[in-house]
N, C-alpha and C. Protein backbone atom coordinates (compact mmCIF):
# COMPACT_ATOMS: atom_id res chain seq x y z
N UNK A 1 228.83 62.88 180.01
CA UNK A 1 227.95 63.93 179.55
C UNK A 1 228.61 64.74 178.45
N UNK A 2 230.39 64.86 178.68
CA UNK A 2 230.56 65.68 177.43
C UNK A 2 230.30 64.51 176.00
N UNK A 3 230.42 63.90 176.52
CA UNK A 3 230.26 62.70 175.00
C UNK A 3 229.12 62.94 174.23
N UNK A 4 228.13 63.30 174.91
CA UNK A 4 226.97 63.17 174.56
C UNK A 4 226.75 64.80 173.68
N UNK A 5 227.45 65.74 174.31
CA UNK A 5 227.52 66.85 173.65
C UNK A 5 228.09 66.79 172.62
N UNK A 6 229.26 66.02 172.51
CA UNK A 6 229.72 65.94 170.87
C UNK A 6 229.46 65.41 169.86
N UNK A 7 228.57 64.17 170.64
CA UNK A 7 227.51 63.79 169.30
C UNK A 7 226.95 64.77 168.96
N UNK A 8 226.03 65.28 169.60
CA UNK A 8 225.03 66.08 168.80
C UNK A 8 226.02 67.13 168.28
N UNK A 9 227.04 67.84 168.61
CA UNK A 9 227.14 68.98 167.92
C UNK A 9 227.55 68.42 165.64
N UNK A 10 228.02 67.63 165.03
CA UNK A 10 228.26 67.19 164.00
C UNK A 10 226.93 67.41 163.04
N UNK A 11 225.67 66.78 163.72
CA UNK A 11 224.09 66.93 163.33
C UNK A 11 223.49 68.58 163.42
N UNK A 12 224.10 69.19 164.63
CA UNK A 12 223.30 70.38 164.57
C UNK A 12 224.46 71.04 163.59
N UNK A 13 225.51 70.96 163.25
CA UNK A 13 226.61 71.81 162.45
C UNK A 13 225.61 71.41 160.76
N UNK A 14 225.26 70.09 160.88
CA UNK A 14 224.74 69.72 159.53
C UNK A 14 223.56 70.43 159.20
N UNK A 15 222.17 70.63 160.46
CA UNK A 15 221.00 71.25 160.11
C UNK A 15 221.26 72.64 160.27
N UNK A 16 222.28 73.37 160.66
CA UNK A 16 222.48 74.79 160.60
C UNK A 16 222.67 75.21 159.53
N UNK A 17 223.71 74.62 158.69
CA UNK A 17 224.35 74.66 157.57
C UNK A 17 223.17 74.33 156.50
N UNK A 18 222.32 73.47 156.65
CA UNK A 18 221.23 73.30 155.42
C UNK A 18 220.47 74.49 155.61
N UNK A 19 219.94 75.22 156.62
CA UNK A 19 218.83 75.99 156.80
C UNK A 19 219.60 76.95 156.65
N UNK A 20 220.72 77.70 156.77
CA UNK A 20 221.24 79.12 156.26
C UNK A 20 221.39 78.44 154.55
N UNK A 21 221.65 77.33 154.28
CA UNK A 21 221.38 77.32 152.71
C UNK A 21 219.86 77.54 152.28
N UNK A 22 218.94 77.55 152.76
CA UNK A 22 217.66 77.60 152.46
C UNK A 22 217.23 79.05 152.44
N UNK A 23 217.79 79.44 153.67
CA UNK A 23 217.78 81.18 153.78
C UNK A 23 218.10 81.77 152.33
N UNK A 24 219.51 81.29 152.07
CA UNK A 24 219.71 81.82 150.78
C UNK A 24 219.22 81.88 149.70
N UNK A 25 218.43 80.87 149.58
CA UNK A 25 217.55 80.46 148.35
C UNK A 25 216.51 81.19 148.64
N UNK A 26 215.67 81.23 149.76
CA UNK A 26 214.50 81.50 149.98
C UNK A 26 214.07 83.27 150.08
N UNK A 27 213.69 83.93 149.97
CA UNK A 27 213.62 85.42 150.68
C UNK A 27 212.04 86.07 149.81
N UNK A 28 211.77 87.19 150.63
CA UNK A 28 210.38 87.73 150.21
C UNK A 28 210.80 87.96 148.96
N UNK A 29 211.86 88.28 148.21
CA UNK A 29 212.20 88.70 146.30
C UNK A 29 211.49 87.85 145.32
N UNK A 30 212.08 86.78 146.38
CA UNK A 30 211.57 85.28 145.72
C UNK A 30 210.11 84.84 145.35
N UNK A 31 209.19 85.94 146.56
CA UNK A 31 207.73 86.07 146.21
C UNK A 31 207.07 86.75 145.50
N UNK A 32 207.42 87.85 145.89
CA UNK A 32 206.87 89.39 145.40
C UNK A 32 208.40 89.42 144.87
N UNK A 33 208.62 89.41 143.16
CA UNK A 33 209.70 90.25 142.79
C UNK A 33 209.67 91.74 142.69
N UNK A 34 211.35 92.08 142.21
CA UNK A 34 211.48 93.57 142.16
C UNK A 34 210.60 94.07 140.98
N UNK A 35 210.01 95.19 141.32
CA UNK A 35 209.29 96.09 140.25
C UNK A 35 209.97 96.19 138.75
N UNK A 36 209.76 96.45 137.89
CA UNK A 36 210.18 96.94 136.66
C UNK A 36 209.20 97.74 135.85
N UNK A 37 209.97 98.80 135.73
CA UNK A 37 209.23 99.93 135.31
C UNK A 37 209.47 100.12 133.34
N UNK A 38 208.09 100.30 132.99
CA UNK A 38 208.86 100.28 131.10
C UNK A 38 209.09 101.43 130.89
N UNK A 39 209.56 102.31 129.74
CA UNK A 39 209.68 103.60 129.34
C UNK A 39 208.30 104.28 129.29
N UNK A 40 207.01 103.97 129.46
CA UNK A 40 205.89 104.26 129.39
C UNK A 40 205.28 104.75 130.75
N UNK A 41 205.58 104.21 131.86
CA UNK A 41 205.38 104.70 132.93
C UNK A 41 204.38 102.92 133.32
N UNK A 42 204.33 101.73 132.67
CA UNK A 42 203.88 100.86 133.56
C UNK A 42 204.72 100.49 133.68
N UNK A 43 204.39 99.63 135.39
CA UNK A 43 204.94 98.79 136.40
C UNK A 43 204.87 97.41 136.61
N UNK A 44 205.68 96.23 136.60
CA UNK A 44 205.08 94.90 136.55
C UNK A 44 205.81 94.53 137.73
N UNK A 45 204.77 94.00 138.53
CA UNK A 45 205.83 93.25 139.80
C UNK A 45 205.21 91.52 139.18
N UNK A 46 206.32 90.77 139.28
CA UNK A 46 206.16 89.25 138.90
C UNK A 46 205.98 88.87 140.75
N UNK A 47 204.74 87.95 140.68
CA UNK A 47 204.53 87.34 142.14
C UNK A 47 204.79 85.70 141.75
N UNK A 48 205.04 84.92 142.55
CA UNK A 48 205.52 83.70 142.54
C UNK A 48 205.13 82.69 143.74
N UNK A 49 204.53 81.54 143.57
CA UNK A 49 204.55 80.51 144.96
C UNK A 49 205.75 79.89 145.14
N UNK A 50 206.37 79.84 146.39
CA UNK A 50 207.59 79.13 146.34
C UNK A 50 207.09 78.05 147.68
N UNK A 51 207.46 76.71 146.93
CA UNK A 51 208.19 75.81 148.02
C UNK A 51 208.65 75.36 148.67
N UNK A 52 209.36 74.89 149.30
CA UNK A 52 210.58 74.16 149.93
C UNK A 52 210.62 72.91 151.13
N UNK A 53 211.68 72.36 151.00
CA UNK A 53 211.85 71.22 151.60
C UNK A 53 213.19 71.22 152.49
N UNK A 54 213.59 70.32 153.05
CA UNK A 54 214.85 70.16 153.62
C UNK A 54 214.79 68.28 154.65
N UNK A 55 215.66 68.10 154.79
CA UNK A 55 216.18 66.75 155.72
C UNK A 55 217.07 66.82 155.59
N UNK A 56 217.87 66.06 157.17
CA UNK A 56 218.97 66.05 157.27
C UNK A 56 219.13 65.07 158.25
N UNK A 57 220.13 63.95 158.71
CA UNK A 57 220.18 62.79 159.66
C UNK A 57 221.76 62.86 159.55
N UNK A 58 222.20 61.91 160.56
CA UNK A 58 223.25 61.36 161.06
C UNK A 58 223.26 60.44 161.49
N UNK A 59 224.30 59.50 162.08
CA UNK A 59 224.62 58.65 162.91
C UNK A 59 225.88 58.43 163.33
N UNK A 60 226.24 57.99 164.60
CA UNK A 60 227.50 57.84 164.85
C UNK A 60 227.88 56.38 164.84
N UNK A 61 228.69 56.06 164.45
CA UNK A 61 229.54 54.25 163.85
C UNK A 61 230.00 53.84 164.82
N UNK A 62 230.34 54.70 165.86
CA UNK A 62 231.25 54.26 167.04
C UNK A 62 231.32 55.02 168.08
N UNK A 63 232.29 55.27 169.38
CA UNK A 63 232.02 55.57 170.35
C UNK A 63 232.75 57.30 170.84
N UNK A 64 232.96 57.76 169.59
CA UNK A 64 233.41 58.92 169.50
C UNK A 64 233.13 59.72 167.91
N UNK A 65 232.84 61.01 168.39
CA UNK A 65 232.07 61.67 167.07
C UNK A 65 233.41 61.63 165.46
N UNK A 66 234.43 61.41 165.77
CA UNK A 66 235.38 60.72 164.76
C UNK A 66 234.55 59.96 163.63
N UNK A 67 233.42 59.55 163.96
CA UNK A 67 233.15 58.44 163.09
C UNK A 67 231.73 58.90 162.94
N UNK A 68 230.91 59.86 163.05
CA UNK A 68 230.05 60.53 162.88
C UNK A 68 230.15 60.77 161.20
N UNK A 69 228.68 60.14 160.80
CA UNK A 69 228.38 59.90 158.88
C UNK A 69 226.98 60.69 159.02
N UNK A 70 227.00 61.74 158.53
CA UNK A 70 225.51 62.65 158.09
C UNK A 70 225.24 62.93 156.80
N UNK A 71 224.21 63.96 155.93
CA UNK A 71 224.21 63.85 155.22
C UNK A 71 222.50 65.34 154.99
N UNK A 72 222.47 65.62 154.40
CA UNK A 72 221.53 66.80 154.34
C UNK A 72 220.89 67.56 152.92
N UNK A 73 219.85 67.69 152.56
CA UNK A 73 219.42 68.63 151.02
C UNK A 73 218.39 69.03 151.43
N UNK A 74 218.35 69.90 150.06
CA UNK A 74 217.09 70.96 150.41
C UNK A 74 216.43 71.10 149.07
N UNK A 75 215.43 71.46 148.79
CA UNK A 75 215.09 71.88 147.64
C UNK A 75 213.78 72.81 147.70
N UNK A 76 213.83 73.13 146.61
CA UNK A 76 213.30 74.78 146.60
C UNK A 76 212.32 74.63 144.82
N UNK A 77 211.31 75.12 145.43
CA UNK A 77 210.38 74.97 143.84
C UNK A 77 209.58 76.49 143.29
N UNK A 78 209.91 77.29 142.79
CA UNK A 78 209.33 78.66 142.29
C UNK A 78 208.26 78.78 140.82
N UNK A 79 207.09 78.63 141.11
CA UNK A 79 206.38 78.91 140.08
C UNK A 79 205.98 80.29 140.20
N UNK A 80 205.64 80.61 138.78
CA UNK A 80 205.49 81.89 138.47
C UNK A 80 203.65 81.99 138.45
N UNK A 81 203.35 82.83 139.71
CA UNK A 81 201.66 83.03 139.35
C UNK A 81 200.66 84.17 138.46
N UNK A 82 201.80 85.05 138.88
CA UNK A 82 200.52 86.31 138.37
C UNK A 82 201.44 87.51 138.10
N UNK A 83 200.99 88.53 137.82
CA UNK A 83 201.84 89.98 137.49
C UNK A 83 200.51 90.66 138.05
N UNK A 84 201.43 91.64 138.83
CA UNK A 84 200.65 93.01 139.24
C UNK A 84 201.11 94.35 137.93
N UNK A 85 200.09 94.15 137.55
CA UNK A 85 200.35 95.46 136.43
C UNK A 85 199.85 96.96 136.59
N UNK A 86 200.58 98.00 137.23
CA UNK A 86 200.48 98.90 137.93
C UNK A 86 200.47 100.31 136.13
N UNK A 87 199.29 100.56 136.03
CA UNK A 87 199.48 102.17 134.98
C UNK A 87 198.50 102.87 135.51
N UNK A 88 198.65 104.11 135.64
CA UNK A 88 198.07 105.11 135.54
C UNK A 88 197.31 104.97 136.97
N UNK A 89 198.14 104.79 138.02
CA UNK A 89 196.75 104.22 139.33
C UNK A 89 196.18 103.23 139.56
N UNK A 90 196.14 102.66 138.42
CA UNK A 90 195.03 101.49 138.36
C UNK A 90 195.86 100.17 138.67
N UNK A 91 195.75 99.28 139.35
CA UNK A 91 196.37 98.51 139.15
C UNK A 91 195.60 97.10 138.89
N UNK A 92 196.16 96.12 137.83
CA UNK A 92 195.71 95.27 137.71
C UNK A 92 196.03 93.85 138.16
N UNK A 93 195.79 92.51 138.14
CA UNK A 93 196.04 91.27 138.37
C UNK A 93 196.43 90.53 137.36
N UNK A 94 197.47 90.11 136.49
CA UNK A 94 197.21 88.95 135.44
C UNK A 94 197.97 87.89 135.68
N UNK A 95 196.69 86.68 135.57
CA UNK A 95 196.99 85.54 136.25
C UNK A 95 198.30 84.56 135.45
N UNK A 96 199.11 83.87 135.32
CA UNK A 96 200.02 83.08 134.80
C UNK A 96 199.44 81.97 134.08
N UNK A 97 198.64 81.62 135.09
CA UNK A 97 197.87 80.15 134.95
C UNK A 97 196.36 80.25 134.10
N UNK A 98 195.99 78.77 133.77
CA UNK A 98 194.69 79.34 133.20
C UNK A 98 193.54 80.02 133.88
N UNK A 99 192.77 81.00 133.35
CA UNK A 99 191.65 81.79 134.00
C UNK A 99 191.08 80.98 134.78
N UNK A 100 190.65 81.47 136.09
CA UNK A 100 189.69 81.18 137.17
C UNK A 100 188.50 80.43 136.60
N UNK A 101 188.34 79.33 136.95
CA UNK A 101 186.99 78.41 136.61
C UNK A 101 185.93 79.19 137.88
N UNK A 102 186.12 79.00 138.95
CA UNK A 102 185.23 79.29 140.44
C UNK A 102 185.03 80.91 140.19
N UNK A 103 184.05 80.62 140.51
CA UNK A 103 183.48 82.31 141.10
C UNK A 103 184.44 82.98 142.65
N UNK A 104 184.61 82.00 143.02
CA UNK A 104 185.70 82.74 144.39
C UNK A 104 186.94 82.83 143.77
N UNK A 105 187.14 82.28 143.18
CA UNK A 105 188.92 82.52 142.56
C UNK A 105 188.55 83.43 141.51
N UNK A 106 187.38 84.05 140.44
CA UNK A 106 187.54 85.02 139.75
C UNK A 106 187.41 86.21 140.69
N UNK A 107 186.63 86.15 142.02
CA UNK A 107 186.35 87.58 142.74
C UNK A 107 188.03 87.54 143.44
N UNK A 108 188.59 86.99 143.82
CA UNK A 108 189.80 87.03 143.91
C UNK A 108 191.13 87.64 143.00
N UNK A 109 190.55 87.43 141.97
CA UNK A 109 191.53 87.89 140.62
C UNK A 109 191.10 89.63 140.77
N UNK A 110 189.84 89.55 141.01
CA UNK A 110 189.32 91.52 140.44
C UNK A 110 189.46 92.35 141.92
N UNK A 111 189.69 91.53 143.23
CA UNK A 111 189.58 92.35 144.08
C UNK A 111 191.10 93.29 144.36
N UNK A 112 191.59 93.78 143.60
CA UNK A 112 192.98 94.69 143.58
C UNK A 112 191.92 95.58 142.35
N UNK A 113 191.56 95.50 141.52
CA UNK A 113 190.81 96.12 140.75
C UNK A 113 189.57 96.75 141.34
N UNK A 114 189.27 95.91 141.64
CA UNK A 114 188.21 96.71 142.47
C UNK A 114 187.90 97.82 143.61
N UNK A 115 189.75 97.63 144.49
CA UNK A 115 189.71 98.58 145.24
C UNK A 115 190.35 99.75 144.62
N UNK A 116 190.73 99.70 143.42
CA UNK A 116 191.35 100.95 142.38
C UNK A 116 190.26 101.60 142.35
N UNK A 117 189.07 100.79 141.87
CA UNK A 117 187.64 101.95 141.48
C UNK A 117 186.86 102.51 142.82
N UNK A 118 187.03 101.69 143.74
CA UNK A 118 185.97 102.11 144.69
C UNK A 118 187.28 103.78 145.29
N UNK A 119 188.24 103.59 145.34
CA UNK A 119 189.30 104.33 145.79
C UNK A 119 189.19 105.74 145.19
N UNK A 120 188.81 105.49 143.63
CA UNK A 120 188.98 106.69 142.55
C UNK A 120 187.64 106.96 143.05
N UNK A 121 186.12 106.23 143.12
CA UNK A 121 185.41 107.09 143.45
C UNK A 121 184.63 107.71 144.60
N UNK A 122 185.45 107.41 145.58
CA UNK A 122 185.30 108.20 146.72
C UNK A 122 186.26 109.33 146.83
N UNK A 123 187.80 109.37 145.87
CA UNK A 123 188.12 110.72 145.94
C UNK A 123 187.61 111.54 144.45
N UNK A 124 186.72 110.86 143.44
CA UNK A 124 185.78 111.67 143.04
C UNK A 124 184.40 112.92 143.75
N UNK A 125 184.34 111.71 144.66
CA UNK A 125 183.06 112.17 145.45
C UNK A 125 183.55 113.22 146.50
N UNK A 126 184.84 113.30 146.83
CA UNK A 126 185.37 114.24 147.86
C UNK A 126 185.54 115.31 147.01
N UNK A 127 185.95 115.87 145.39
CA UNK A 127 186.24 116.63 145.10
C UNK A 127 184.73 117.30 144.61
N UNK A 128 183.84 116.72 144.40
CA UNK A 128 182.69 117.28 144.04
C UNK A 128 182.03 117.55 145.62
N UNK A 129 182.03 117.46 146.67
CA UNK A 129 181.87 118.01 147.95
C UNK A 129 182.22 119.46 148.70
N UNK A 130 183.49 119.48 147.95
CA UNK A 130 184.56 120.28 148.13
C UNK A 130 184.32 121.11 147.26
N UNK A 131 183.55 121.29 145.69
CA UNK A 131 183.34 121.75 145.06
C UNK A 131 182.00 122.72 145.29
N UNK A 132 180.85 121.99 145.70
CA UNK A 132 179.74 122.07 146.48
C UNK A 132 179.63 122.74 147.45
């Protein structure tokens, strides 16, 4: 039974070791990047789809993990989709890729826009209440 434990430990040392490499590569930054602010007061956050992959195998040659042959990669794919363009409150969507052909993927593009206006005018409508 311990034999059997030392096989496997060589394979799990191999898939531990790929997936904390993946960790590294991988993280929410990687989706939603950091903000950048211009001297003007707009904001661009760069958003991104990321990929990834991984495998990893072994085998043992003989009757002790001495002879244990593995082998493991990963890969990682980051396209760039859209910018959130944040001025004055408002924030906008601009897409990377070419404009939305579908009517669901253009109501998709305006719905961050859209909740800017409906937002501004219900605290329009609160200050003329309040005014009233």
């Amino acid at each position: 039974m311990e034999n059997s434990t030392e096989k496997k430990a060589p394979l799990s040392e191999l898939m531990d070791t790929t997936m904390s490499k993946i960790r590294e590569m991988v993280d929410s930054n990687s989706i939603i990047g950091e903000p950048i602010t211009t001297p003007d007061g707009v904001t661009v956050i760069p958003v991104s789809r990321v990929s990834f992959g991984f495998g990893s195998g072994g085998s043992d040659y003989g009757k002790t993990t001495e002879k244990f042959g593995g082998g493991g990669g990963a890969g990682v794919k980051i396209d760039p989709v859209a910018f959130l363009i944040i001025k004055d409150g408002i924030t906008r969507m601009m897409p990377v890729a070419v404009p939305a052909a579908a009517t669901v993927d253009r109501i998709l593009e305006l719905v961050p826009e859209l909740m800017d206006r409906v937002e501004n005018m219900i605290a329009k409508k609160k200050e003329e209440k309040e005014i009233f």
